[in-house]
Protein backbone atom coordinates (compact mmCIF):
# COMPACT_ATOMS: atom_id res chain seq x y z
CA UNK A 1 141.99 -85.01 -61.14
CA UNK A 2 139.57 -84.24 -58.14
CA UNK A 3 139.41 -86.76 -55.65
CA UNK A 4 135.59 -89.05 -55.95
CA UNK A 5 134.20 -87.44 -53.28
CA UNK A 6 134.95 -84.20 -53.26
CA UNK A 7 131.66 -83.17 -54.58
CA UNK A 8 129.91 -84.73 -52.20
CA UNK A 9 132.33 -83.50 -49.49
CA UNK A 10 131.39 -79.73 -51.19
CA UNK A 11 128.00 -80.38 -51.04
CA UNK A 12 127.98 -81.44 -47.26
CA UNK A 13 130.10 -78.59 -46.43
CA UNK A 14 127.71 -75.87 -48.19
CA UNK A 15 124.68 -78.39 -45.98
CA UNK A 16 126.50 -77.90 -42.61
CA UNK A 17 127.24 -74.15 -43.51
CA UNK A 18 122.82 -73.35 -43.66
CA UNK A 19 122.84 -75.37 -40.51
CA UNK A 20 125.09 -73.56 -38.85
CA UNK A 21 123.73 -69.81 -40.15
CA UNK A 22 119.58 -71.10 -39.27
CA UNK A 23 121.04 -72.81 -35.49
CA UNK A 24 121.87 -69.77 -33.49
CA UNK A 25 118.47 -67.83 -34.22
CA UNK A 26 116.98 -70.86 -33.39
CA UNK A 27 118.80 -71.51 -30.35
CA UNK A 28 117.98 -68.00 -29.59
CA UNK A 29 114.40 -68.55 -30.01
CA UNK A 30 114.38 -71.35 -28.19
CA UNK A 31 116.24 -69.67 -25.41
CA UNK A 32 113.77 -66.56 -25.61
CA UNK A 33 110.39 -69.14 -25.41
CA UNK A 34 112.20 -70.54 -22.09
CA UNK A 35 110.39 -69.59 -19.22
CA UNK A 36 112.20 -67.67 -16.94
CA UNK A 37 114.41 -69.22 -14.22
CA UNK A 38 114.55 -72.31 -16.42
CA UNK A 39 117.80 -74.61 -17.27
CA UNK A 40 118.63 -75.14 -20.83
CA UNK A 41 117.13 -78.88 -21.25
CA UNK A 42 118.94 -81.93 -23.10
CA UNK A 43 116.57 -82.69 -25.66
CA UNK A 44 113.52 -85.13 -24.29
CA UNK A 45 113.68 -88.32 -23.94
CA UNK A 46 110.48 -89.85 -25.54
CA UNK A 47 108.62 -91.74 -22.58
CA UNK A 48 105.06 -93.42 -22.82
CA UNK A 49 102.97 -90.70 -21.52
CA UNK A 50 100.46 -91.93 -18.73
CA UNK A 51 97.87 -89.59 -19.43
CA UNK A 52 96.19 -90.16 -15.97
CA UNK A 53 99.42 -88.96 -14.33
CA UNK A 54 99.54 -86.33 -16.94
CA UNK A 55 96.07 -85.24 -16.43
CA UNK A 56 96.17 -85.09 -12.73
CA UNK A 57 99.54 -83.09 -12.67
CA UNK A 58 98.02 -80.61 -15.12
CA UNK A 59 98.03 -77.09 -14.16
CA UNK A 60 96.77 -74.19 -16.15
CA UNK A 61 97.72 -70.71 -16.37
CA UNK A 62 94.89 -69.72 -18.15
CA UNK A 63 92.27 -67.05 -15.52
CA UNK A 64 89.38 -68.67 -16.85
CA UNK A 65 90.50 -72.46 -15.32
CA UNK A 66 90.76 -70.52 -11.83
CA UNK A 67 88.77 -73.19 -9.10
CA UNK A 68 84.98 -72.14 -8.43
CA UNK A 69 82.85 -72.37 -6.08
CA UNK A 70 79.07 -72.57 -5.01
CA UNK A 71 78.62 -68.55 -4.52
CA UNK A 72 75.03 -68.77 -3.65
CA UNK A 73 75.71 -71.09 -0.70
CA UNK A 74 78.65 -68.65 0.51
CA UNK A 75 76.31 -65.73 0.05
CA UNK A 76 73.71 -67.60 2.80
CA UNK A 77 76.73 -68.48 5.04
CA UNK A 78 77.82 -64.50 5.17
CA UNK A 79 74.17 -63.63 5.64
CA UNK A 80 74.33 -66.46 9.08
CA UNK A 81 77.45 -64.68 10.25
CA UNK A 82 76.36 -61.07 9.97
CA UNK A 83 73.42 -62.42 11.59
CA UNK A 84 75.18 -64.09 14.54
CA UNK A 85 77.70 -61.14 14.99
CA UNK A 86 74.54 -58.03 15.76
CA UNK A 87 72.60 -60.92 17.94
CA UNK A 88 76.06 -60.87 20.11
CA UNK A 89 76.89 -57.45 19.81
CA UNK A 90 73.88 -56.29 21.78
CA UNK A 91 75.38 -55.16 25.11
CA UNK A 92 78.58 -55.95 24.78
CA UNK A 93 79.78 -54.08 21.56
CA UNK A 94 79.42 -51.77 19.19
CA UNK A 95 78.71 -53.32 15.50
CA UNK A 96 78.77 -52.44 12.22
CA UNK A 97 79.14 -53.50 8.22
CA UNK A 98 81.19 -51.63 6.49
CA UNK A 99 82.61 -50.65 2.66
CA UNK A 100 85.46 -48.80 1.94
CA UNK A 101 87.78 -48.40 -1.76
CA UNK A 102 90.77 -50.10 -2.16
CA UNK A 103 93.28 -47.76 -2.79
CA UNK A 104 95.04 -50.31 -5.40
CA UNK A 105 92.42 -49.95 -8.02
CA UNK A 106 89.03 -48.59 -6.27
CA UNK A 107 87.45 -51.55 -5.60
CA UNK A 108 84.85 -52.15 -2.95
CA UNK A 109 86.23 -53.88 0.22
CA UNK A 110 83.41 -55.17 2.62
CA UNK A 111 84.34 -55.27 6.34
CA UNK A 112 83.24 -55.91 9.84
CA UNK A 113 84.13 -52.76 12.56
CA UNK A 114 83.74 -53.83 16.32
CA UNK A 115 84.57 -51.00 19.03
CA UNK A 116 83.88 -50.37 22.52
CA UNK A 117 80.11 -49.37 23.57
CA UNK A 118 81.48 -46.39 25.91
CA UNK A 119 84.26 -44.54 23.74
CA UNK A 120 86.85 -42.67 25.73
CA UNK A 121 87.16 -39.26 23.97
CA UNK A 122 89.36 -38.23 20.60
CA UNK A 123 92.12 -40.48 19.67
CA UNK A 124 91.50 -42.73 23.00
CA UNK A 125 91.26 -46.08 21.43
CA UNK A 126 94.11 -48.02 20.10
CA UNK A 127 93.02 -50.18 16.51
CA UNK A 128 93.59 -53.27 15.10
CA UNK A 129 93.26 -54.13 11.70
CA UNK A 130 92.44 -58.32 12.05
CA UNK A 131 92.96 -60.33 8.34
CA UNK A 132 91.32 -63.41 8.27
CA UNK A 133 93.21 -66.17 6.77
CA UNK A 134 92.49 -68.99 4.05
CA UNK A 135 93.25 -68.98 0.35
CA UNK A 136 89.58 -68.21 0.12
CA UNK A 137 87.96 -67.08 3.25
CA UNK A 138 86.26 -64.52 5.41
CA UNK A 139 85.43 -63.15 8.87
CA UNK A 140 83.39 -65.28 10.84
CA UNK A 141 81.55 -65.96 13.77
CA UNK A 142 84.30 -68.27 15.29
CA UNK A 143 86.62 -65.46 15.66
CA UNK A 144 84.04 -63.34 18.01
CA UNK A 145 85.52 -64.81 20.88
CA UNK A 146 88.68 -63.24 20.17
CA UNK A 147 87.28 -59.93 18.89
CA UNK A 148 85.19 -59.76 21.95
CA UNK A 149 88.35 -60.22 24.61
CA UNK A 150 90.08 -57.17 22.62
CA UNK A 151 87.04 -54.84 22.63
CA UNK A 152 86.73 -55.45 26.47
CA UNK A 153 90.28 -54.20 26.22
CA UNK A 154 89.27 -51.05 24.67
CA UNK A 155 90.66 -51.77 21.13
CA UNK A 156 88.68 -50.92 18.10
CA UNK A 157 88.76 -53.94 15.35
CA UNK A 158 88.56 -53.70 11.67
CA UNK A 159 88.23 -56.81 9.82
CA UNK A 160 88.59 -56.61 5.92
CA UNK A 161 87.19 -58.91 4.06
CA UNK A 162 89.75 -57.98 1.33
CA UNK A 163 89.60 -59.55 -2.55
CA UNK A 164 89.24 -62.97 -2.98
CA UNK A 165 87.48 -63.58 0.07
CA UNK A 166 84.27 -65.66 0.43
CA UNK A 167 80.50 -64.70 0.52
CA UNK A 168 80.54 -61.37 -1.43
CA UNK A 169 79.75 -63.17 -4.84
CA UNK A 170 81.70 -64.20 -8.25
CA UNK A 171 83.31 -61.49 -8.66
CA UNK A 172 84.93 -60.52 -5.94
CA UNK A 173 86.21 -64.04 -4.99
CA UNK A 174 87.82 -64.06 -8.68
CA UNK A 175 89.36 -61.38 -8.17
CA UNK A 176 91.88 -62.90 -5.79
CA UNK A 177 95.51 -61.31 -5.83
CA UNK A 178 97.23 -63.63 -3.60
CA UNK A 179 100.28 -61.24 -2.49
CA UNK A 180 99.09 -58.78 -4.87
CA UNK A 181 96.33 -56.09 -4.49
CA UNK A 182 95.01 -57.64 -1.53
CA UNK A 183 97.70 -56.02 0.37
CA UNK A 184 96.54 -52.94 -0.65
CA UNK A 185 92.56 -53.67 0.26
CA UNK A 186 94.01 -54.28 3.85
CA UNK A 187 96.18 -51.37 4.15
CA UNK A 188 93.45 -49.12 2.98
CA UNK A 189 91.75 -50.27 6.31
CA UNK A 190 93.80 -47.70 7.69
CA UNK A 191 92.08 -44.74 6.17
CA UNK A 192 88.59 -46.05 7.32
CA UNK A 193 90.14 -46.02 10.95
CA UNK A 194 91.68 -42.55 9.99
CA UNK A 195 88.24 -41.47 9.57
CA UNK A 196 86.95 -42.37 13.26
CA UNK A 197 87.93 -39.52 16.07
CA UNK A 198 88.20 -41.84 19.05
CA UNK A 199 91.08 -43.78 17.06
CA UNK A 200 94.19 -42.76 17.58
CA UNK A 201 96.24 -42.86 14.29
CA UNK A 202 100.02 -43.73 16.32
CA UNK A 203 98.25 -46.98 17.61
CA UNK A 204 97.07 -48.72 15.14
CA UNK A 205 98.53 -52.51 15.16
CA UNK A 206 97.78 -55.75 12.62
CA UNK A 207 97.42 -59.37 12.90
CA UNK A 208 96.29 -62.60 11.29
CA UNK A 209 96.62 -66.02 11.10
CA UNK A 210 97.96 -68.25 8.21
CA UNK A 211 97.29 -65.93 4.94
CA UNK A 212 96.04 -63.59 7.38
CA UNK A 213 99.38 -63.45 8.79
CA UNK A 214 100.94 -63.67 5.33
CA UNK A 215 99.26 -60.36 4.46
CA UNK A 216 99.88 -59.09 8.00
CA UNK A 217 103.70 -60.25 7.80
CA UNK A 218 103.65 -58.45 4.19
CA UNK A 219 102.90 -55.20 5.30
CA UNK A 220 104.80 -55.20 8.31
CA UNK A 221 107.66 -55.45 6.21
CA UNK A 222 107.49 -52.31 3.95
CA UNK A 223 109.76 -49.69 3.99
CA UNK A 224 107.06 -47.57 5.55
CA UNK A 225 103.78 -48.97 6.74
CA UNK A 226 101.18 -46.99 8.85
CA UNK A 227 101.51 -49.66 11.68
CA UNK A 228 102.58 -49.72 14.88
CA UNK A 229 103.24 -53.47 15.34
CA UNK A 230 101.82 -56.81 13.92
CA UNK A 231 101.30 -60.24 15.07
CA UNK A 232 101.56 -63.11 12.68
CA UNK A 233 100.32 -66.50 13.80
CA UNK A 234 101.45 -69.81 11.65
CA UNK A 235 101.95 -67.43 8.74
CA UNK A 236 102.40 -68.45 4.71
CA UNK A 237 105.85 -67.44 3.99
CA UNK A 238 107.59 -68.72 0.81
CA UNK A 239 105.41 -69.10 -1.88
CA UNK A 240 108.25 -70.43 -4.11
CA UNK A 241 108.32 -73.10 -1.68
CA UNK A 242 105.16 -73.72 -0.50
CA UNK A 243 103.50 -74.31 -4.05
CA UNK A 244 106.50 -77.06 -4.83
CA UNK A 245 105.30 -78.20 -1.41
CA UNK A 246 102.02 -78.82 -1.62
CA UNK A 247 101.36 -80.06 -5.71
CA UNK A 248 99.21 -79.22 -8.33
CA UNK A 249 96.00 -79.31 -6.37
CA UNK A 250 96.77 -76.20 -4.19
CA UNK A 251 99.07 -74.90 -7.78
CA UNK A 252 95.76 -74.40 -9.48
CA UNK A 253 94.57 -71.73 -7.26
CA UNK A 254 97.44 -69.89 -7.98
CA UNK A 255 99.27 -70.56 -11.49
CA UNK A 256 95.19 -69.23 -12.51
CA UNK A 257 95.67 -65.76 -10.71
CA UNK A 258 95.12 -63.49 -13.75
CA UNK A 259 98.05 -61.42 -12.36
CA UNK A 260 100.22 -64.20 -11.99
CA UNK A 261 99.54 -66.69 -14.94
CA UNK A 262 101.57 -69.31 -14.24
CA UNK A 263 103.89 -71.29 -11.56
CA UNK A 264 107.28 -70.83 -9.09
CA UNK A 265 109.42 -71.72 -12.34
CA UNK A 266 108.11 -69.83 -14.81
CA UNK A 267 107.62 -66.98 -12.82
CA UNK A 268 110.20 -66.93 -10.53
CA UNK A 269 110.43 -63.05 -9.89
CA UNK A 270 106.65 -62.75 -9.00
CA UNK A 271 106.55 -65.18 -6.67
CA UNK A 272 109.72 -64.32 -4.83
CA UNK A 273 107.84 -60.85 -4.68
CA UNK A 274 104.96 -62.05 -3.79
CA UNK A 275 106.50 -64.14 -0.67
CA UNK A 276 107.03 -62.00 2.94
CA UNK A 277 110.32 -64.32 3.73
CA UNK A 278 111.96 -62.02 1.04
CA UNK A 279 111.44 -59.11 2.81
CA UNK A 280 113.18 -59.75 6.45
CA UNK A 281 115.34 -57.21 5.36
CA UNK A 282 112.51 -54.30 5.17
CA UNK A 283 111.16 -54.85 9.00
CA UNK A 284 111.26 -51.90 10.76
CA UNK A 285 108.04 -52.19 13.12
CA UNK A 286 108.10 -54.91 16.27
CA UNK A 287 106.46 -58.14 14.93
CA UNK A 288 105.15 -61.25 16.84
CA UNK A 289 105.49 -64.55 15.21
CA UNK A 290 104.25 -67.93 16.60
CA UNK A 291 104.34 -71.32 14.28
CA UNK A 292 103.58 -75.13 15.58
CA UNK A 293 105.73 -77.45 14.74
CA UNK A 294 102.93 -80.11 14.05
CA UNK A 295 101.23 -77.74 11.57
CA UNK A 296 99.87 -79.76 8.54
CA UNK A 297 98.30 -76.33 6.51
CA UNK A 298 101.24 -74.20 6.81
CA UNK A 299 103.91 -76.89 7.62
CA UNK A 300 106.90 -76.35 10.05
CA UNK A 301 109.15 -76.95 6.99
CA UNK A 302 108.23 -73.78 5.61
CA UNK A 303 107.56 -71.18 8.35
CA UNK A 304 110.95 -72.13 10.27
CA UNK A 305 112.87 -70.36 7.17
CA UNK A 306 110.97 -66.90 8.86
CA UNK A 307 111.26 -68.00 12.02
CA UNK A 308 114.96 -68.39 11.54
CA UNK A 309 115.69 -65.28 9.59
CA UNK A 310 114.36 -63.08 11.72
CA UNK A 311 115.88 -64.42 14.62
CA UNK A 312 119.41 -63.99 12.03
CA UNK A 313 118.02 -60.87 10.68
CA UNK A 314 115.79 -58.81 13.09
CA UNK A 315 116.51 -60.39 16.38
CA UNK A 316 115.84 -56.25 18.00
CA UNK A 317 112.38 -56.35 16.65
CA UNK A 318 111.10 -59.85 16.06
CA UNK A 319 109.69 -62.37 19.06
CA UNK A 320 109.22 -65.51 17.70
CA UNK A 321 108.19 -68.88 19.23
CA UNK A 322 107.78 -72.40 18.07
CA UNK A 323 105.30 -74.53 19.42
CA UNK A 324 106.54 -78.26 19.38
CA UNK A 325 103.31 -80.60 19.03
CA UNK A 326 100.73 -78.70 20.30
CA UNK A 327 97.12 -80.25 20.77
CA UNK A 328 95.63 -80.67 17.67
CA UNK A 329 92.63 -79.02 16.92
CA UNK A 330 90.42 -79.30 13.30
CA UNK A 331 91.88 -81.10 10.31
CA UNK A 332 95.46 -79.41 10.34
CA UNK A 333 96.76 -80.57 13.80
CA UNK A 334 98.76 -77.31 14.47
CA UNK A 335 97.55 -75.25 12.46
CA UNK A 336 94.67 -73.70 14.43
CA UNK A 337 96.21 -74.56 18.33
CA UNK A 338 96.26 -70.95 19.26
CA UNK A 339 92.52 -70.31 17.99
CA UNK A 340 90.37 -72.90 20.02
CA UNK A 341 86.64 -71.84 19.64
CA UNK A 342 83.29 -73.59 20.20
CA UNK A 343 81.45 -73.31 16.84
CA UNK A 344 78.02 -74.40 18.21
CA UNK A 345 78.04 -71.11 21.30
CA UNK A 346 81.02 -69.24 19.45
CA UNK A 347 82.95 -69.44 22.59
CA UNK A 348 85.91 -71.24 24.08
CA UNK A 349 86.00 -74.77 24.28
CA UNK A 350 85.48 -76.46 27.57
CA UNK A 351 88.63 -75.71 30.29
CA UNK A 352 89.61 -80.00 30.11
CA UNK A 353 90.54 -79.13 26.61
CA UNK A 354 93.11 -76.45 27.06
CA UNK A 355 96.75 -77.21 27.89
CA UNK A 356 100.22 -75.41 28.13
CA UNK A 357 99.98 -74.47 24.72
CA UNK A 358 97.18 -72.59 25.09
CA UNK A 359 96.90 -68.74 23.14
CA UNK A 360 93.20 -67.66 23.54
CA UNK A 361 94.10 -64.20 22.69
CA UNK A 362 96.94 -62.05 20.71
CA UNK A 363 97.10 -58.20 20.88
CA UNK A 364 99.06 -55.39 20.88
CA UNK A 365 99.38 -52.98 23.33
CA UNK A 366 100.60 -49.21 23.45
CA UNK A 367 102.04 -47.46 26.47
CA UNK A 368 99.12 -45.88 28.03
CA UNK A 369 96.59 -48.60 27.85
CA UNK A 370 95.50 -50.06 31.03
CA UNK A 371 97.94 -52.66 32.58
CA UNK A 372 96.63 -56.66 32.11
CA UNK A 373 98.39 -59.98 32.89
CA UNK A 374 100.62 -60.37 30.21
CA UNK A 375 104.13 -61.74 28.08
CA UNK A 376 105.56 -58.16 27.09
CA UNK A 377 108.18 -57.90 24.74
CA UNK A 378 109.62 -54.14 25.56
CA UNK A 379 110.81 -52.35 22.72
CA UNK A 380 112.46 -49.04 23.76
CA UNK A 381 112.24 -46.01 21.10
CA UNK A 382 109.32 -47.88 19.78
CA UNK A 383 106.42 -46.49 21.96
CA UNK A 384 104.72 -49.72 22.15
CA UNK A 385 104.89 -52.75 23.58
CA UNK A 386 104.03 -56.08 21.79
CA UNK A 387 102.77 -59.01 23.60
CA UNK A 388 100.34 -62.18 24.37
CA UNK A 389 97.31 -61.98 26.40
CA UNK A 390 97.58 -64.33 28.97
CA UNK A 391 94.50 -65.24 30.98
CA UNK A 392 94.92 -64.90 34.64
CA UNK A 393 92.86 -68.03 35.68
CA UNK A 394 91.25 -70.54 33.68
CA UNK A 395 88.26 -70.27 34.09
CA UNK A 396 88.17 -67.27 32.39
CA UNK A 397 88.70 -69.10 29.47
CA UNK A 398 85.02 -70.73 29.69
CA UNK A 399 82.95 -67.56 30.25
């Protein structure tokens, strides 16, 4: 006689057996739909959801959520800064707006080329390709200072104003490729300065601040890059980081980047790509690095992971410095101390509000160019010398 419950003990045993054969594909699916970089998760708790919390924590991966902006009004501003930049260029420069094709996809890269008024022959100028930072931004009139102090010094200046950036419309501000394509709009600079005789090809040098230093430090780190040397001032760094960092405000400008499509944790790979600290090992060109330790856009917490690679890393090739609490100056303490100008005159600010921290001017410079005060880092078998332009008196700074 069978025991009572044997049937149902059958019956549960033929249940458990369907589980078990449907489970693992599941798993598997489950496992597959996991983004990538991901833990396996214990099953969710089941919390009340505050959907204020929920709403403001939100971010999409979808290109069509990307942030906008008022286009028309950056159109006007770029029309004021081409403006400003001929009204200053008479006497003192040579000016001119300029388009060249990405060599990523073909697209049309506007740009700003200053060079000397009195050109020294074939191949006599060094260049310098100069990338303007922000996550949106462009080339503007606060930066002639600057541009003006390295044409006096005989350099030629490209400044690309590469996807993403401001005042060129819809389109080309949507088309931002944070890490992406935009490298390739500024390295195509390159073959516009190709195309000039009085360049000389084995000089040409690159530098930016903040994601202008992010793209510089980017391509100064390929296996081979056309330049000479870079300089990269408070630079982004670690994206991975830097996103976690700074919350689902500054997220949505980036998890919306059509070739991204999503954050740090879902994907990992791209953004560790996309991130110049991941690429120490690829230097092979001198680069200058300077970051403040009272930074509050690109904070001290995430540029002293560069900083301290390359000093582990590339200690033959890299000069870095960190500024502890320099003056302040605009609404990220640090984060502009080294780039001081006078928006009202486009000049430098009054002498009184300099100090020891003081950078009104980074360059490179080749063997060959004229000798000027300077901080020299030598770099034998290189050919060049990379450096800091140090005024010689203050007052020099107010001119």
């Amino acid at each position: 006689m069978r025991h009572p419950h044997y049937s149902f003990a059958r019956r549960l045993c033929s249940a458990l057996a369907i589980i078990a054969g449907t489970s693992a594909p599941l798993a598997a699916q489950q496992q597959a739909s996991r983004p990538q970089g991901q833990r396996q998760q214990r099953p969710r708790q089941v919390v009340r959801i505050d959907s204020a919390r929920a709403e403001e924590l939100y971010v999409s991966n979808r290109a069509e959520d990307q942030p906008q902006a008022d286009f028309a009004r950056q159109i006007a501003e770029k029309a004021r800064t081409d403006s400003i930049l001929a009204a200053h260029a008479g006497g003192s420069y040579e000016f001119k707006k300029i388009t060249y094709k990405s060599s990523a996809d073909g697209m049309e890269i506007p740009g700003y080329l200053f060079a000397p008024l009195t050109k020294r022959g074939a191949r006599g100028h060094a260049a310098m390709v100069w990338v303007h930072g922000g996550v949106h931004g462009d080339w503007t009139e606060t930066m002639l200072p600057f541009v003006k102090e390295a044409v006096q010094r005989d350099y030629v200046i490209l400044t690309p104003d590469y996807r993403g950036s401001t005042g060129h419309g819809a389109a080309h501000y949507n088309a931002i490729d944070y890490g992406g394509k935009e490298l390739d709009d500024v390295l195509t600079a390159v073959e516009y300065l190709h195309t000039l005789s009085y360049v000389d090809a084995e000089r040409i040098g690159i530098m930016g601040w903040s994601h202008g230093g992010f793209i510089t430090a980017h391509l100064a780190m390929r296996k081979e890059t056309p330049f000479k040397a870079a300089a990269a001032i408070v630079p982004v760094t670690n994206l991975v980081f830097r996103l976690s960092y700074k919350g689902p405000g500054y997220q949505r400008s980036y998890a919306t980047q059509a070739t991204i499509g999503g954050l740090p944790f879902e994907k990992p790979d791209e953004y560790i790509k996309r991130s110049p600290l991941y690429h120490v090992e690829d230097l092979n060109i001198p680069i200058l690095v300077h970051v403040a330790t009272n930074d509050q856009d690109v904070n001290y917490v995430e540029d002293q992971q560069l900083v301290w690679k390359l000093r582990a890393l590339k200690p033959e090739l890299a000069e870095t410095k960190i500024y502890v609490d320099p003056a302040p100056w605009g609404a990220s303490v640090g984060h502009a101390f080294s780039r001081r100008v006078d928006p009202n005159f486009v000049r430098f600010p009054v002498c009184s509000q300099f100090d020891d921290f003081r950078l009104p001017a980074v360059a490179l410079r080749f063997r060959g160019d004229p000798v000027f005060p300077a901080v020299q880092l030598k770099l034998p078998g290189h050919g060049l010398i990379l450096l800091r332009i140090q005024h010689s008196t203050p007052a020099q700074l107010c001119r």
